[in-house]
Protein backbone atom coordinates (compact mmCIF):
# COMPACT_ATOMS: atom_id res chain seq x y z
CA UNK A 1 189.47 63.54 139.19
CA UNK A 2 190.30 67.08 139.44
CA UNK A 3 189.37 68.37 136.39
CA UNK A 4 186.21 66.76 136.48
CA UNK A 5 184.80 67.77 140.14
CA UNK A 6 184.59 71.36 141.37
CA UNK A 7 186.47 70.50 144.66
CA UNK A 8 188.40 66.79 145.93
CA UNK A 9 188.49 65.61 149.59
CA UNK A 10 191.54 63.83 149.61
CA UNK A 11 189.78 60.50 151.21
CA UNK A 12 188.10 60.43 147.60
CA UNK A 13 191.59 59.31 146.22
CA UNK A 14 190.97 55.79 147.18
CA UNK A 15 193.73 54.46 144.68
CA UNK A 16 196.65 55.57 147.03
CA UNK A 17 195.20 53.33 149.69
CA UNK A 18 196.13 55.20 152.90
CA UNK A 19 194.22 59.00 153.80
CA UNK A 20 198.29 60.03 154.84
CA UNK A 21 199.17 59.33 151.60
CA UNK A 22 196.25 60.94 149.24
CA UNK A 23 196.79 64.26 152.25
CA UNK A 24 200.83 64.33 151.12
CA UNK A 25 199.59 63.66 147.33
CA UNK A 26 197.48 67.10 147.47
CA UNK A 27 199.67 68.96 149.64
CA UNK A 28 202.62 68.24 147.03
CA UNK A 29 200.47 69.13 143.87
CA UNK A 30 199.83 72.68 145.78
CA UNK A 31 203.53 73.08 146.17
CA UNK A 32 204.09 72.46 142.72
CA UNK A 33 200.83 74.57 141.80
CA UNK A 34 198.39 72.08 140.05
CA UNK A 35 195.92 72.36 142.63
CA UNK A 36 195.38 74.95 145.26
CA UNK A 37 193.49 74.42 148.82
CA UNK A 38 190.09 75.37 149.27
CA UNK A 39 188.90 75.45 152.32
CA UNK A 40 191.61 77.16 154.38
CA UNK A 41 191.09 74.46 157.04
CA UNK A 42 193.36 71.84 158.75
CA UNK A 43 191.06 69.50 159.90
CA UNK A 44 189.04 69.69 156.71
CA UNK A 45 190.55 70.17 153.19
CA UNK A 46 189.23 70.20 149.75
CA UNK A 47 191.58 71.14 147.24
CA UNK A 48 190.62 72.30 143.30
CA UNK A 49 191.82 73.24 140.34
């Protein structure tokens, strides 16, 4: 889903069934440097590759 959208609102990762868990998802691929954060928000966050 990354790779093929410009930017990813966690919420859009409807597979991990819970918006806690698709926030800790994208907050864990920025630690490890896949993805980085977008929007410099933290009420609103779109991450990208």
């Amino acid at each position: 889903m990354f790779l093929a959208s410009d930017a990813v609102a966690p919420t859009a990762l409807t597979s991990l069934r819970s918006d806690r868990a698709a926030r800790r998802f994208c907050d864990r691929l920025v630690d490890l440097g896949a993805v980085r954060e977008l929007t410099g928000r933290d009420t609103f966050r779109l991450y990208g590759v």
